[in-house]
C-alpha atoms as a PDB file:
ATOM      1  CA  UNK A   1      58.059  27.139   6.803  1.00  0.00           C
ATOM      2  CA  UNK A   2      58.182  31.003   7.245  1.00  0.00           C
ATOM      3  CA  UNK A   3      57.462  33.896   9.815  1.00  0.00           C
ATOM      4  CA  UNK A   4      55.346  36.008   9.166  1.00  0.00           C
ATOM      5  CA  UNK A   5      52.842  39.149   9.832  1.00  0.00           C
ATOM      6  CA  UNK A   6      49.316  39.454   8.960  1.00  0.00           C
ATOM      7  CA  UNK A   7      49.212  43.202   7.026  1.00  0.00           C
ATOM      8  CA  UNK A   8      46.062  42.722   5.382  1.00  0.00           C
ATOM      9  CA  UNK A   9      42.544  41.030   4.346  1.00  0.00           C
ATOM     10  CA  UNK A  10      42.291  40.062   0.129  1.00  0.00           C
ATOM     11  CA  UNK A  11      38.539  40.497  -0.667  1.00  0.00           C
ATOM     12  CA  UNK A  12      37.468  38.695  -4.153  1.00  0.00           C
ATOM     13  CA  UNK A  13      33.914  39.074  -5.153  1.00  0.00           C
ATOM     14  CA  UNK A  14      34.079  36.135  -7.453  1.00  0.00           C
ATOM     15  CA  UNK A  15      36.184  33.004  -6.815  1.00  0.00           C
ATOM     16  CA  UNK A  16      36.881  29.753  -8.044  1.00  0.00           C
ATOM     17  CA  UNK A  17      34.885  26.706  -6.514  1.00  0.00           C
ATOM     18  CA  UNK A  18      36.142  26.030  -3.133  1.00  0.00           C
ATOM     19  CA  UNK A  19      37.332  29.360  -1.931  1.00  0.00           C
ATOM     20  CA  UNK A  20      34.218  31.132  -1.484  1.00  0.00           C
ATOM     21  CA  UNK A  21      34.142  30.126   2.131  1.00  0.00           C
ATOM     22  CA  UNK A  22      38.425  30.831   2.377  1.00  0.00           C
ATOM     23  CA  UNK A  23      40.113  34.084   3.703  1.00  0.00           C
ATOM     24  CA  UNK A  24      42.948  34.778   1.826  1.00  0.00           C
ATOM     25  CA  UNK A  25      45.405  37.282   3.316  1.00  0.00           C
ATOM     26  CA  UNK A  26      48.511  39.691   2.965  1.00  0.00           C
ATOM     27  CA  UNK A  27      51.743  38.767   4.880  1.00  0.00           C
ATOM     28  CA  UNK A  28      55.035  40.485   5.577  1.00  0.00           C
ATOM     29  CA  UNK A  29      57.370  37.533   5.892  1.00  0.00           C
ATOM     30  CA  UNK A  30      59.696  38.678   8.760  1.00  0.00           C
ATOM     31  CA  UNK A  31      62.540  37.255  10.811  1.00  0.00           C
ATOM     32  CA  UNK A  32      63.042  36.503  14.448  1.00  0.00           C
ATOM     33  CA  UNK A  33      63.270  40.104  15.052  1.00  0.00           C
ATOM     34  CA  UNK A  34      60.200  40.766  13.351  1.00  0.00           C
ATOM     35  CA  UNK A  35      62.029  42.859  10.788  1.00  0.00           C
ATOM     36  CA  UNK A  36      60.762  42.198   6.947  1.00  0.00           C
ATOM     37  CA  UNK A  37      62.581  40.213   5.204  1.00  0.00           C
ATOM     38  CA  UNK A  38      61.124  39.896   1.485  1.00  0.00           C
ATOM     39  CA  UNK A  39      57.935  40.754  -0.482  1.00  0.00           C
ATOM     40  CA  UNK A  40      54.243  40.260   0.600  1.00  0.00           C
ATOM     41  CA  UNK A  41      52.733  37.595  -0.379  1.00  0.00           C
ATOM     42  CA  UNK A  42      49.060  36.488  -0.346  1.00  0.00           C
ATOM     43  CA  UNK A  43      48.120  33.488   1.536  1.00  0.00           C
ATOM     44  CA  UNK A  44      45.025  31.313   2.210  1.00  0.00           C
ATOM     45  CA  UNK A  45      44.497  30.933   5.818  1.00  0.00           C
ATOM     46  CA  UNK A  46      44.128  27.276   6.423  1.00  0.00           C
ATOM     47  CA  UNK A  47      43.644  27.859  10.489  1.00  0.00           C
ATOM     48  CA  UNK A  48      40.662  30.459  10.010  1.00  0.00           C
ATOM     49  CA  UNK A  49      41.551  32.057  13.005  1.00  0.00           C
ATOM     50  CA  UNK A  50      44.193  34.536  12.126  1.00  0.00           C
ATOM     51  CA  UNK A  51      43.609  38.527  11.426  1.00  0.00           C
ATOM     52  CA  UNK A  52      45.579  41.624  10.886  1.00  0.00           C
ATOM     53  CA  UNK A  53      48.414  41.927  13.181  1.00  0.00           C
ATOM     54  CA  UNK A  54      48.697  37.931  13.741  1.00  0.00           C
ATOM     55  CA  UNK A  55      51.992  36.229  13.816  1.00  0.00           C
ATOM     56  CA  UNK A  56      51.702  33.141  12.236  1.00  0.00           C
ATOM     57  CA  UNK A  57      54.212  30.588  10.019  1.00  0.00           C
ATOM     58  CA  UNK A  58      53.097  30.099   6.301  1.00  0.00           C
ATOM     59  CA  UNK A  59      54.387  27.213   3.918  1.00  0.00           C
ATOM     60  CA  UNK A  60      54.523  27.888  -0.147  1.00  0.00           C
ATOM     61  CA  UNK A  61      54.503  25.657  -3.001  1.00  0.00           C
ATOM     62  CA  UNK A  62      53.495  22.436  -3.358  1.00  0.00           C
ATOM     63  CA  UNK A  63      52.913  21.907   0.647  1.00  0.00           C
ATOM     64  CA  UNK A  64      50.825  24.913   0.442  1.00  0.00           C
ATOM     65  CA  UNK A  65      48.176  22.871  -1.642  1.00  0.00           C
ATOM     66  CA  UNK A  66      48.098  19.841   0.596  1.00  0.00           C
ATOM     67  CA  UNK A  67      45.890  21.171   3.544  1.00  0.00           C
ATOM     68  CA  UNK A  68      42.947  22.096   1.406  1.00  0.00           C
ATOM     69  CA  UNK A  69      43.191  20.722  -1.727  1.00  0.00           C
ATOM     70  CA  UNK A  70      43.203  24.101  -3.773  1.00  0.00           C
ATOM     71  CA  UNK A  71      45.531  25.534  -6.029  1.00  0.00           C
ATOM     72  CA  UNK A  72      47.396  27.893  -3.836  1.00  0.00           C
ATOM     73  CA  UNK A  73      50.951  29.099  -3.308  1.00  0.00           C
ATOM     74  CA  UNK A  74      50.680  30.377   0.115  1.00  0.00           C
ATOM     75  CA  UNK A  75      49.012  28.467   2.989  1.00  0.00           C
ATOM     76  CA  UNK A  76      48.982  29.843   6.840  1.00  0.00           C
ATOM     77  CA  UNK A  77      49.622  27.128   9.260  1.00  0.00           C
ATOM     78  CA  UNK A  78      49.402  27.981  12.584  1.00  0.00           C
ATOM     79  CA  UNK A  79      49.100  31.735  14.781  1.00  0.00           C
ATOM     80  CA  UNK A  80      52.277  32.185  17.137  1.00  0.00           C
ATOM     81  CA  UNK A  81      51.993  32.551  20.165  1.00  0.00           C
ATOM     82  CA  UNK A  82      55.499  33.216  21.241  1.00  0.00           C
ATOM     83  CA  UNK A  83      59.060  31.668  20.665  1.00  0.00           C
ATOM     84  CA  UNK A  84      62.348  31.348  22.089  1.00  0.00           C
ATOM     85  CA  UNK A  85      65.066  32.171  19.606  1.00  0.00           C
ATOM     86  CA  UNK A  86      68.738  33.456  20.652  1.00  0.00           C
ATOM     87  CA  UNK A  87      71.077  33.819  18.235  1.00  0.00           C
ATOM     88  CA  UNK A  88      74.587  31.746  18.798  1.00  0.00           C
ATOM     89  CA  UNK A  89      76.809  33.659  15.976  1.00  0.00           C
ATOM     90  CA  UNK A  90      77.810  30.209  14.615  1.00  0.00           C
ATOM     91  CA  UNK A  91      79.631  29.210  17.965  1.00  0.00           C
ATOM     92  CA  UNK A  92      78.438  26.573  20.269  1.00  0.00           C
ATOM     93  CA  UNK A  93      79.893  25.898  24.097  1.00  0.00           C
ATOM     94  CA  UNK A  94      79.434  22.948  25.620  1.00  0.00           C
ATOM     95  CA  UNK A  95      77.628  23.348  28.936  1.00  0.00           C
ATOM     96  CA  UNK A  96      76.155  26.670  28.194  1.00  0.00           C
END
């Protein structure tokens, strides 16, 4: 599962059966920082709720297929709200 930003909307005038009633949309896969971290990809958005400028987590491959059934790569899984991430540099304490 992946980070990523919402960058744009994919509009298809004519689609396969099943995906006339799908968004599909163009993420920026980032990292905790929000900084891009590979190429955009196009995803379908299996919440229906997210929009240009959403954070939201994506899978690919063959979990991307198993929410709806379609033949996608790309499937957006839930809109972030926030999350809690500091980084360690490898090193752990105990008791901190």
């Amino acid at each position: 599962m992946y980070l990523a930003k919402v960058i744009g909307n994919i509009e298809a005038r004519i689609r396969l059966p099943g995906f006339d009633a799908q968004k599909l949309l163009l993420l920026q896969p980032i990292d905790f920082n929000q900084q891009p971290i590979r190429w955009v990809v196009i995803a379908l958005d299996c919440t229906n709720s997210a929009g240009i400028g959403s954070i939201v987590t994506f899978v690919e491959g063959r979990e991307a297929a198993n929410p709806s059934d379609l033949p996608v790569d790309a499937c957006i899984t839930a809109i972030v709200d926030s999350w809690d991430y500091k980084p360690t540099n490898g090193i752990e304490s105990p008791g901190r």
